[in-house]
Every structure is written in structure tokens, then in C-alpha cells.
ModelCIF file with pLDDT and N, C-alpha, C, O atoms, coordinates in Angstrom:
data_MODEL
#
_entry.id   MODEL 
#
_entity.id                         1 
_entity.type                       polymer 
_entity.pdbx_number_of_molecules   1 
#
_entity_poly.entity_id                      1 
_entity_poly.type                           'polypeptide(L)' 
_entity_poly.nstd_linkage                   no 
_entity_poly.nstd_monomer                   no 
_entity_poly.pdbx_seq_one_letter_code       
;(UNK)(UNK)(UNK)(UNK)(UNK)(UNK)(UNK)(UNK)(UNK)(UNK)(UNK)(UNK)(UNK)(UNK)(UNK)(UNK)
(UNK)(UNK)(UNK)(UNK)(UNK)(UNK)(UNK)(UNK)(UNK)(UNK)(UNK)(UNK)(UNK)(UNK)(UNK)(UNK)
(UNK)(UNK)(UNK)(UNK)(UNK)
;
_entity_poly.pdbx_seq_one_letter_code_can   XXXXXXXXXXXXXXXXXXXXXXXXXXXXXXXXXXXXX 
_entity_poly.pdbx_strand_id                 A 
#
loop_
_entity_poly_seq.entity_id 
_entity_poly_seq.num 
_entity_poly_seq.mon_id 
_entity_poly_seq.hetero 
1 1  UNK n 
1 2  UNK n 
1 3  UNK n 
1 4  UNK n 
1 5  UNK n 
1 6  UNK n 
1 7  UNK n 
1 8  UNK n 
1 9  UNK n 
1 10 UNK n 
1 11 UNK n 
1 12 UNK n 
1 13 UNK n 
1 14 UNK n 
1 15 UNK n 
1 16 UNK n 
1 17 UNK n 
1 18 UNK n 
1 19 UNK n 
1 20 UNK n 
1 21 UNK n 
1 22 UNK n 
1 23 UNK n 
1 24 UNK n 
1 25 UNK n 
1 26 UNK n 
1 27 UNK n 
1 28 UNK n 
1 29 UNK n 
1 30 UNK n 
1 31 UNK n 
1 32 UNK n 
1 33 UNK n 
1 34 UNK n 
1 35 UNK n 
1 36 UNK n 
1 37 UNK n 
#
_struct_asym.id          A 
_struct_asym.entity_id   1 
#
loop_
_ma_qa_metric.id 
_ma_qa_metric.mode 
_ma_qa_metric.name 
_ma_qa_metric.software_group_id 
_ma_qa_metric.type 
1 global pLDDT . pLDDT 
2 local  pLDDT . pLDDT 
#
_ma_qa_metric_global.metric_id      1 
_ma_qa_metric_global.metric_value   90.95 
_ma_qa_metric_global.model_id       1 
_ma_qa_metric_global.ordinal_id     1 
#
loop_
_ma_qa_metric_local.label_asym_id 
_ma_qa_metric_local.label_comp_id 
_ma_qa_metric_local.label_seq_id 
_ma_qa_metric_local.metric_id 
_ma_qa_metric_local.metric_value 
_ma_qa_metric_local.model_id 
_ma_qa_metric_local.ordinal_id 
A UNK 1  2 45.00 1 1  
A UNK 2  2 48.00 1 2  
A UNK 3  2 61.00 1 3  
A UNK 4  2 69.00 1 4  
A UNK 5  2 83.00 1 5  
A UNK 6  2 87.00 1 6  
A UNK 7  2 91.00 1 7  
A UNK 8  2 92.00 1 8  
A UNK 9  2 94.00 1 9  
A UNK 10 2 96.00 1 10 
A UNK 11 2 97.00 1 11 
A UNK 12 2 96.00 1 12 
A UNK 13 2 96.00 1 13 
A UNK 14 2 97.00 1 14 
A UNK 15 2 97.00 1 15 
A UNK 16 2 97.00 1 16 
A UNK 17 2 96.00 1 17 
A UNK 18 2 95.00 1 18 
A UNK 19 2 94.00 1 19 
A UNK 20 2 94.00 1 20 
A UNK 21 2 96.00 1 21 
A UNK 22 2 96.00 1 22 
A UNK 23 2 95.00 1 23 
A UNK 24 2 96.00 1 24 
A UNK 25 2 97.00 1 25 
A UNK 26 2 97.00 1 26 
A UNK 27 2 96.00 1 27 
A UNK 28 2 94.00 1 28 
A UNK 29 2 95.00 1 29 
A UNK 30 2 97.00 1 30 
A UNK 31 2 98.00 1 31 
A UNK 32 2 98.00 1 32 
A UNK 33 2 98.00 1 33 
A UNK 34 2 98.00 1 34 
A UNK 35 2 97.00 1 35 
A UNK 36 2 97.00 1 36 
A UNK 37 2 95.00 1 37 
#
loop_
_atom_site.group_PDB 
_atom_site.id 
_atom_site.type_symbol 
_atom_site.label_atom_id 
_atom_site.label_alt_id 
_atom_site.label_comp_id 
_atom_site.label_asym_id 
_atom_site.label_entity_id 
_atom_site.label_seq_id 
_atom_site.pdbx_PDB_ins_code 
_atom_site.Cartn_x 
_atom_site.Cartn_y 
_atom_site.Cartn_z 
_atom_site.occupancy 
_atom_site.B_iso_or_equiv 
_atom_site.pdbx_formal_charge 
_atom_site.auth_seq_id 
_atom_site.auth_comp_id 
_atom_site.auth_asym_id 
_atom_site.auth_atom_id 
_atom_site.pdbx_PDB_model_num 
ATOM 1   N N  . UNK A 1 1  ? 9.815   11.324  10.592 1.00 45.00 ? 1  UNK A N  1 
ATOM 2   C CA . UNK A 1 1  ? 10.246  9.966   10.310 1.00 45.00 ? 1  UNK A CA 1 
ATOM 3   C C  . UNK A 1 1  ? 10.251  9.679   8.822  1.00 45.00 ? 1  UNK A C  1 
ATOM 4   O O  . UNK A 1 1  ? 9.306   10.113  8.163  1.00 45.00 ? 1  UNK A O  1 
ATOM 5   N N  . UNK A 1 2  ? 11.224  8.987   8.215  1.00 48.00 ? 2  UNK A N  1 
ATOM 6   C CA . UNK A 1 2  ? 11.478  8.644   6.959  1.00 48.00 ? 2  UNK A CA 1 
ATOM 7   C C  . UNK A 1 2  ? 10.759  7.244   7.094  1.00 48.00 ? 2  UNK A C  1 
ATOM 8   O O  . UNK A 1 2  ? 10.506  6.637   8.135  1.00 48.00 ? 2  UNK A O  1 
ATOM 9   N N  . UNK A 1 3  ? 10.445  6.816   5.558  1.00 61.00 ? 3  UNK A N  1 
ATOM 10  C CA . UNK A 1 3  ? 10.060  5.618   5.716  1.00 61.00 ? 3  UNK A CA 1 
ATOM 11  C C  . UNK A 1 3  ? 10.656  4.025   5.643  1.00 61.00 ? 3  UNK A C  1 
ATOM 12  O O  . UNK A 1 3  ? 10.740  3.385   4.595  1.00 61.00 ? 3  UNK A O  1 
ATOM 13  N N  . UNK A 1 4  ? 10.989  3.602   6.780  1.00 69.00 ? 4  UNK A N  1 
ATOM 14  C CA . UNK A 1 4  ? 11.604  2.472   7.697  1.00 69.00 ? 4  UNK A CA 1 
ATOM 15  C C  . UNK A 1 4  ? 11.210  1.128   6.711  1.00 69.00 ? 4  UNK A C  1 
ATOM 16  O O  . UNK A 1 4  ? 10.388  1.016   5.802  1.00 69.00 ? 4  UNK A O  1 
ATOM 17  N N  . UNK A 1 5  ? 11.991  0.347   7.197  1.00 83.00 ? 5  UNK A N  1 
ATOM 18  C CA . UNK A 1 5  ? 11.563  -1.160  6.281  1.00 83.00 ? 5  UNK A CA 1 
ATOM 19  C C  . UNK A 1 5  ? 10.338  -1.363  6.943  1.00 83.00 ? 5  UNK A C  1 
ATOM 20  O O  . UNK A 1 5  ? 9.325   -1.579  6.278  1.00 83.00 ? 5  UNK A O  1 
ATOM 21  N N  . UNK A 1 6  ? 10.296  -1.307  8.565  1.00 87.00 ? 6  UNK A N  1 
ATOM 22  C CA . UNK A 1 6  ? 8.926   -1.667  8.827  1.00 87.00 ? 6  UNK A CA 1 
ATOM 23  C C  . UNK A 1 6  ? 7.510   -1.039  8.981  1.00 87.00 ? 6  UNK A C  1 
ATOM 24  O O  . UNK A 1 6  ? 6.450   -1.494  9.409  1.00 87.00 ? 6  UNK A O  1 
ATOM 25  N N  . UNK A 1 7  ? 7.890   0.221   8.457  1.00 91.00 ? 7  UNK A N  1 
ATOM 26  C CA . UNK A 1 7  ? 7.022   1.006   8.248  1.00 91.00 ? 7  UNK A CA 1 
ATOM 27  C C  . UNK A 1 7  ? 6.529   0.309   6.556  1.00 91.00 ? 7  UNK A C  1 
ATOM 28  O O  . UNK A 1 7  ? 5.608   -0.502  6.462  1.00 91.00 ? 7  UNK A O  1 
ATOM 29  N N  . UNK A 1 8  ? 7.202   0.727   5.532  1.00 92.00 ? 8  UNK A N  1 
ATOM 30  C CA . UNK A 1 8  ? 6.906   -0.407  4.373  1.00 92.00 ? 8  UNK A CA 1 
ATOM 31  C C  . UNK A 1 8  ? 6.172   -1.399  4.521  1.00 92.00 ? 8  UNK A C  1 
ATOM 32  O O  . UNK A 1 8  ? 5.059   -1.505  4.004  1.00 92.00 ? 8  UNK A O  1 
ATOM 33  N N  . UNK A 1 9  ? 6.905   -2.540  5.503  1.00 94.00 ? 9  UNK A N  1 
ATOM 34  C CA . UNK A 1 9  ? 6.098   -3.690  5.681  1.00 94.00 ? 9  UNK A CA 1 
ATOM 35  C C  . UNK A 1 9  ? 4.752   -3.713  5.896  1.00 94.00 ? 9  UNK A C  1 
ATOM 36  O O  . UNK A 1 9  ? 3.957   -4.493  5.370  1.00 94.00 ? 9  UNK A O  1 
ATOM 37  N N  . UNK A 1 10 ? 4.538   -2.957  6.580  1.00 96.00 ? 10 UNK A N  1 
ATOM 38  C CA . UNK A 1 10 ? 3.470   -2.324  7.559  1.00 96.00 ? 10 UNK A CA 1 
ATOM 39  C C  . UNK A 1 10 ? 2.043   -1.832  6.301  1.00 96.00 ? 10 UNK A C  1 
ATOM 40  O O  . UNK A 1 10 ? 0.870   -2.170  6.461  1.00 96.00 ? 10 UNK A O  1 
ATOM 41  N N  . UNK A 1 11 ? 2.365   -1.311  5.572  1.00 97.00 ? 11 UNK A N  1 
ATOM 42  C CA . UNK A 1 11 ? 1.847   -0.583  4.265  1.00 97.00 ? 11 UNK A CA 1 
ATOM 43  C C  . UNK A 1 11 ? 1.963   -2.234  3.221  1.00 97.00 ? 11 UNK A C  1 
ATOM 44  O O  . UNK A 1 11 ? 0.792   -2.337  2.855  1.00 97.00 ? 11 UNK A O  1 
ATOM 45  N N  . UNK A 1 12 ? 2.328   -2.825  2.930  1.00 96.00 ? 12 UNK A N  1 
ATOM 46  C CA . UNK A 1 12 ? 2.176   -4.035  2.477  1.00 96.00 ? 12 UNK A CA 1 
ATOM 47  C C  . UNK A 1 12 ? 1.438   -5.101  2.825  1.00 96.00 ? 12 UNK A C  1 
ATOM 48  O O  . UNK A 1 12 ? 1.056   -5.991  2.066  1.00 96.00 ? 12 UNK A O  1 
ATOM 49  N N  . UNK A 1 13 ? 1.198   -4.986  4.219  1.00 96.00 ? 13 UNK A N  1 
ATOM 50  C CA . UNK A 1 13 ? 0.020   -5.957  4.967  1.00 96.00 ? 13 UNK A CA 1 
ATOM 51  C C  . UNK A 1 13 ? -1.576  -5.552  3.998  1.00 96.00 ? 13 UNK A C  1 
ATOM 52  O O  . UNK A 1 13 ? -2.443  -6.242  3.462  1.00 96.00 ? 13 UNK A O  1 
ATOM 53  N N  . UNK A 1 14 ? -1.339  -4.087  4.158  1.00 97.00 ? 14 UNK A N  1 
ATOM 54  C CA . UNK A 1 14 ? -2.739  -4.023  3.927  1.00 97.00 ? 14 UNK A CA 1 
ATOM 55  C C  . UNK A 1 14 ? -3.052  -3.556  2.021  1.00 97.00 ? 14 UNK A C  1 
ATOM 56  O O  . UNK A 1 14 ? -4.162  -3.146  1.684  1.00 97.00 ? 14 UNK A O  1 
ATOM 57  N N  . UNK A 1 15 ? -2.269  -3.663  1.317  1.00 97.00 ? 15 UNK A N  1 
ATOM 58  C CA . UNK A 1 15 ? -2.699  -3.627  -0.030 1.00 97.00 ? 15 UNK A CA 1 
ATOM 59  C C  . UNK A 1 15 ? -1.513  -4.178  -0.574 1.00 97.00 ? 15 UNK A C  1 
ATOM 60  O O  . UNK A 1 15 ? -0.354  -4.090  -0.168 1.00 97.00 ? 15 UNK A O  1 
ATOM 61  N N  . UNK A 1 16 ? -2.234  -5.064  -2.069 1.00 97.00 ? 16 UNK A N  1 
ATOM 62  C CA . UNK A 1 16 ? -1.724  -6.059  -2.328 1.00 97.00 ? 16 UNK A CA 1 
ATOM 63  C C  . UNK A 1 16 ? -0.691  -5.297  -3.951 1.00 97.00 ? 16 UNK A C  1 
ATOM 64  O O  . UNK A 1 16 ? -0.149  -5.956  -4.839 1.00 97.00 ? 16 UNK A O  1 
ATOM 65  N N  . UNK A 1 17 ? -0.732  -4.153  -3.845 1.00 96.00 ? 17 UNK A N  1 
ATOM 66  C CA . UNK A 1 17 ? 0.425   -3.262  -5.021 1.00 96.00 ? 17 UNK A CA 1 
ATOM 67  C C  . UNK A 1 17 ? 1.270   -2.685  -4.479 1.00 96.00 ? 17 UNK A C  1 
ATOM 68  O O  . UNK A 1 17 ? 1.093   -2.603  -3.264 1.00 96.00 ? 17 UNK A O  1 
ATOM 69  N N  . UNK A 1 18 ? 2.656   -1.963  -5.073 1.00 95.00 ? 18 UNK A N  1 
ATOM 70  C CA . UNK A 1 18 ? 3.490   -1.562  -4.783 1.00 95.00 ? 18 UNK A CA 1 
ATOM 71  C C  . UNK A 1 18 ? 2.950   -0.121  -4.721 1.00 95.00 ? 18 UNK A C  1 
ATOM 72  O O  . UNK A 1 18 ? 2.226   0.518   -5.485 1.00 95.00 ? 18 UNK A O  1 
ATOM 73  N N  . UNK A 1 19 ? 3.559   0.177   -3.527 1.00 94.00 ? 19 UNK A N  1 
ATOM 74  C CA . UNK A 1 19 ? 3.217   1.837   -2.849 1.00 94.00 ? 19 UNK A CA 1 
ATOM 75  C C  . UNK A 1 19 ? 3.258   2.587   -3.908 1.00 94.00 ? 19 UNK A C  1 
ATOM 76  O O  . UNK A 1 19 ? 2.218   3.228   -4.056 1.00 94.00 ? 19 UNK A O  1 
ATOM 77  N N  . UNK A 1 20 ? 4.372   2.828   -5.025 1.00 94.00 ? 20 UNK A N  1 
ATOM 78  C CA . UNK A 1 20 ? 3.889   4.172   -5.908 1.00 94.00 ? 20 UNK A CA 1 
ATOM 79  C C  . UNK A 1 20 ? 2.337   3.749   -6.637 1.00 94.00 ? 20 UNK A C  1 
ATOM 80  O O  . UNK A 1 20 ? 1.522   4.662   -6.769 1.00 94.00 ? 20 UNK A O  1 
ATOM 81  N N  . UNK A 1 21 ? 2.088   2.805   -6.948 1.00 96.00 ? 21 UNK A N  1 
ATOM 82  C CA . UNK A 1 21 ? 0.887   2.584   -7.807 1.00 96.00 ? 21 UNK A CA 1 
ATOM 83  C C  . UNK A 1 21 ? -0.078  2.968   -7.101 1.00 96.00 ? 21 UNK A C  1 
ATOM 84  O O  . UNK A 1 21 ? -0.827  3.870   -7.478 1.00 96.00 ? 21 UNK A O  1 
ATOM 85  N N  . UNK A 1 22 ? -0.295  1.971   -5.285 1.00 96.00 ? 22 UNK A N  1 
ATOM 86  C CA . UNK A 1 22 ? -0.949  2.622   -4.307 1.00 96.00 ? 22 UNK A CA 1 
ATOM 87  C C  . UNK A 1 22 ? -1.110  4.288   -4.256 1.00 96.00 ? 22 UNK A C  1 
ATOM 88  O O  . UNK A 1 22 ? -2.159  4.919   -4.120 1.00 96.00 ? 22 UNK A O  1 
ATOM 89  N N  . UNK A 1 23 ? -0.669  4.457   -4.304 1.00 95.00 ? 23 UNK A N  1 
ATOM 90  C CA . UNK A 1 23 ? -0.305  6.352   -4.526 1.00 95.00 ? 23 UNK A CA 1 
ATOM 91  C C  . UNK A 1 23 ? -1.023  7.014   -5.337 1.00 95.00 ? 23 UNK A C  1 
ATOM 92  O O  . UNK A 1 23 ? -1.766  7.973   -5.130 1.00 95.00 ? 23 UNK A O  1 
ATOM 93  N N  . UNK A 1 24 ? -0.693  6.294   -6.564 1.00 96.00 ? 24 UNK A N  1 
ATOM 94  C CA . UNK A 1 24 ? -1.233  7.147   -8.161 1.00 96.00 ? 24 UNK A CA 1 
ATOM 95  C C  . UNK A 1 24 ? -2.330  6.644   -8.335 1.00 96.00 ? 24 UNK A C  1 
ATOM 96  O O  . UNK A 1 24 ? -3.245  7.449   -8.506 1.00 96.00 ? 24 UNK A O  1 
ATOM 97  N N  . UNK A 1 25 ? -2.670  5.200   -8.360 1.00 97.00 ? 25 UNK A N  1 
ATOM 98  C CA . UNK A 1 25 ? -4.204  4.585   -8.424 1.00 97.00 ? 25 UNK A CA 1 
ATOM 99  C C  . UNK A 1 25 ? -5.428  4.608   -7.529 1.00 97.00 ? 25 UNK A C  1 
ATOM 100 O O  . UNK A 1 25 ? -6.593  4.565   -7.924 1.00 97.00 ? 25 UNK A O  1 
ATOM 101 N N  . UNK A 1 26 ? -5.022  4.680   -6.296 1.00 97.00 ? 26 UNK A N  1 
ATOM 102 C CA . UNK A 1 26 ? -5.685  4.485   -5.215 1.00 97.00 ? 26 UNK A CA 1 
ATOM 103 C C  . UNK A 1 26 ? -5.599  5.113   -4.077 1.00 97.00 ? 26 UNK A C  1 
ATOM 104 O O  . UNK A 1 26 ? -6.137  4.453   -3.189 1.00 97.00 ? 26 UNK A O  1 
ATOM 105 N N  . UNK A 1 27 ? -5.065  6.309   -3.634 1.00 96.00 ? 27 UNK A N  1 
ATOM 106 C CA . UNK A 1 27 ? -4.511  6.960   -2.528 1.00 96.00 ? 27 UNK A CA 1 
ATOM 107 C C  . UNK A 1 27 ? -5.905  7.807   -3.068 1.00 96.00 ? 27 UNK A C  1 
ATOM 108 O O  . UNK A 1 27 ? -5.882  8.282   -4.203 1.00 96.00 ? 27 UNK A O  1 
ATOM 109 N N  . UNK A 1 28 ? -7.317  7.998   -2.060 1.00 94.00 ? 28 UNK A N  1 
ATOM 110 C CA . UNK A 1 28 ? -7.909  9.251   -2.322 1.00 94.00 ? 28 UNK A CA 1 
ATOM 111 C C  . UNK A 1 28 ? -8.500  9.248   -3.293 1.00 94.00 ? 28 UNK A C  1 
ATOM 112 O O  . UNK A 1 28 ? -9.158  10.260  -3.533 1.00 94.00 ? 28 UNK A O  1 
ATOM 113 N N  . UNK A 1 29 ? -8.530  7.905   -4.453 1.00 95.00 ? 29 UNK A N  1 
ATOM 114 C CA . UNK A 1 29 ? -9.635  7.782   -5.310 1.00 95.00 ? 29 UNK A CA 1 
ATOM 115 C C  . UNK A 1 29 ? -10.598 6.966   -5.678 1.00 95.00 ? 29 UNK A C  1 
ATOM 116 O O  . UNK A 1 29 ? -11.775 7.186   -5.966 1.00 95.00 ? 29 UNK A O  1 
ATOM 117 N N  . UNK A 1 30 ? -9.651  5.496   -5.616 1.00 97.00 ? 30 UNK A N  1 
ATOM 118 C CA . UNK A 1 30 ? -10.914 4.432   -5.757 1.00 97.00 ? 30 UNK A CA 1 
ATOM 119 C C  . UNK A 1 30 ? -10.597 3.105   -4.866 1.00 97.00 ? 30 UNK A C  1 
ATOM 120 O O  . UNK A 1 30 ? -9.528  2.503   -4.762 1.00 97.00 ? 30 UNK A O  1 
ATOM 121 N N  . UNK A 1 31 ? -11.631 2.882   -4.363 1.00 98.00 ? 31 UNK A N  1 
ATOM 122 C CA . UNK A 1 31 ? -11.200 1.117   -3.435 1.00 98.00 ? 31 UNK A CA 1 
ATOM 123 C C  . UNK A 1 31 ? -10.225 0.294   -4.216 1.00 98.00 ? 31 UNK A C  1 
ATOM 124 O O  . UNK A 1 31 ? -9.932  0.265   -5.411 1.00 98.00 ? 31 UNK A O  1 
ATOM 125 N N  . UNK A 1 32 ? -9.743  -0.482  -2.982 1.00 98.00 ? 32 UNK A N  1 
ATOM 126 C CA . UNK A 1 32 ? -8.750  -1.228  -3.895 1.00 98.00 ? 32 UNK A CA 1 
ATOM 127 C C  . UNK A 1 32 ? -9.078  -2.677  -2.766 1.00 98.00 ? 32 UNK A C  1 
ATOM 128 O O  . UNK A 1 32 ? -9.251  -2.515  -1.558 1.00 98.00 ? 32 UNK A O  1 
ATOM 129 N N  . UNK A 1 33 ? -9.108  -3.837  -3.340 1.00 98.00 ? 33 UNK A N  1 
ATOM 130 C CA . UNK A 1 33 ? -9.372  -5.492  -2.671 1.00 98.00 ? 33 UNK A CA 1 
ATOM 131 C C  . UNK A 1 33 ? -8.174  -5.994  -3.026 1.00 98.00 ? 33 UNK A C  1 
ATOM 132 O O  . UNK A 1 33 ? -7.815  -6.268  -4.171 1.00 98.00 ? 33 UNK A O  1 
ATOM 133 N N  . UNK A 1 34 ? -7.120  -6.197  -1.315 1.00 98.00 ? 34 UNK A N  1 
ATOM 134 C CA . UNK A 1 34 ? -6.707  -7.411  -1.619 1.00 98.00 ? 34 UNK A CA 1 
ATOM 135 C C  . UNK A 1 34 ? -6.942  -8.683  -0.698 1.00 98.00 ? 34 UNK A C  1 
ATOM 136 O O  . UNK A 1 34 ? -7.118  -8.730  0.520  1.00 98.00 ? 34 UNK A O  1 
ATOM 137 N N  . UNK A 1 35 ? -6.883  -9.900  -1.824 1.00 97.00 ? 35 UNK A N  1 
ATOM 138 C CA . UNK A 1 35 ? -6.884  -10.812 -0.997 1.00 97.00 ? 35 UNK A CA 1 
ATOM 139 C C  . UNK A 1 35 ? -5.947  -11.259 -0.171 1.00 97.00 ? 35 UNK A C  1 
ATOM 140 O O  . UNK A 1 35 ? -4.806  -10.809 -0.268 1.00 97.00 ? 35 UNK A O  1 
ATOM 141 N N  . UNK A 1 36 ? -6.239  -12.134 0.695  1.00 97.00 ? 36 UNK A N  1 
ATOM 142 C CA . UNK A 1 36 ? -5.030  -12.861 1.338  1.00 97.00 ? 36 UNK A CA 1 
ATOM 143 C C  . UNK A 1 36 ? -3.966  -13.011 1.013  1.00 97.00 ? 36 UNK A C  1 
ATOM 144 O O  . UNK A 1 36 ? -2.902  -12.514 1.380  1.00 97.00 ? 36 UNK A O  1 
ATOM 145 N N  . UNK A 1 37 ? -4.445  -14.303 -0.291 1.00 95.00 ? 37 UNK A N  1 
ATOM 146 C CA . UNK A 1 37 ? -2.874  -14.872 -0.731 1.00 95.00 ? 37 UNK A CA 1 
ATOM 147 C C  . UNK A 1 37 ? -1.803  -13.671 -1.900 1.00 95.00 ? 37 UNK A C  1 
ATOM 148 O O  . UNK A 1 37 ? -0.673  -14.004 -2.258 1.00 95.00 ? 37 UNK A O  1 
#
């Protein structure tokens, strides 16, 4: 499976940066908090 808009979406619920940063900053190295809003 390639990655779908709602697969994206899906990955956006739960952290509050854009997936490449998610990736390079935080995938496997350090916690990341987001809030709600």
C-alpha cells in the first residue's frame, strides 16, 4: 500500500509536525507532545 490521504490523515491525528520532520526528528529517537489544539 502507498500512502493514501487517509492513511496521512491518520498519521496527523497523532503528531502535531509534518511527516518528513516526524521522520528525521522523531521516528526512533526522541518523544514528541502534541497538544490538542
Amino acid at each position: 500500500p502507498a500512502v493514501p490521504s487517509e492513511a496521512a490523515a491518520a498519521l496527523s491525528r497523532c503528531v502535531s509536525v509534518e511527516p518528513a520532520k516526524f521522520a528525521a526528528a522523531h521516528w526512533g529517537r526522541t518523544p514528541l507532545l502534541s497538544r490538542a489544539d
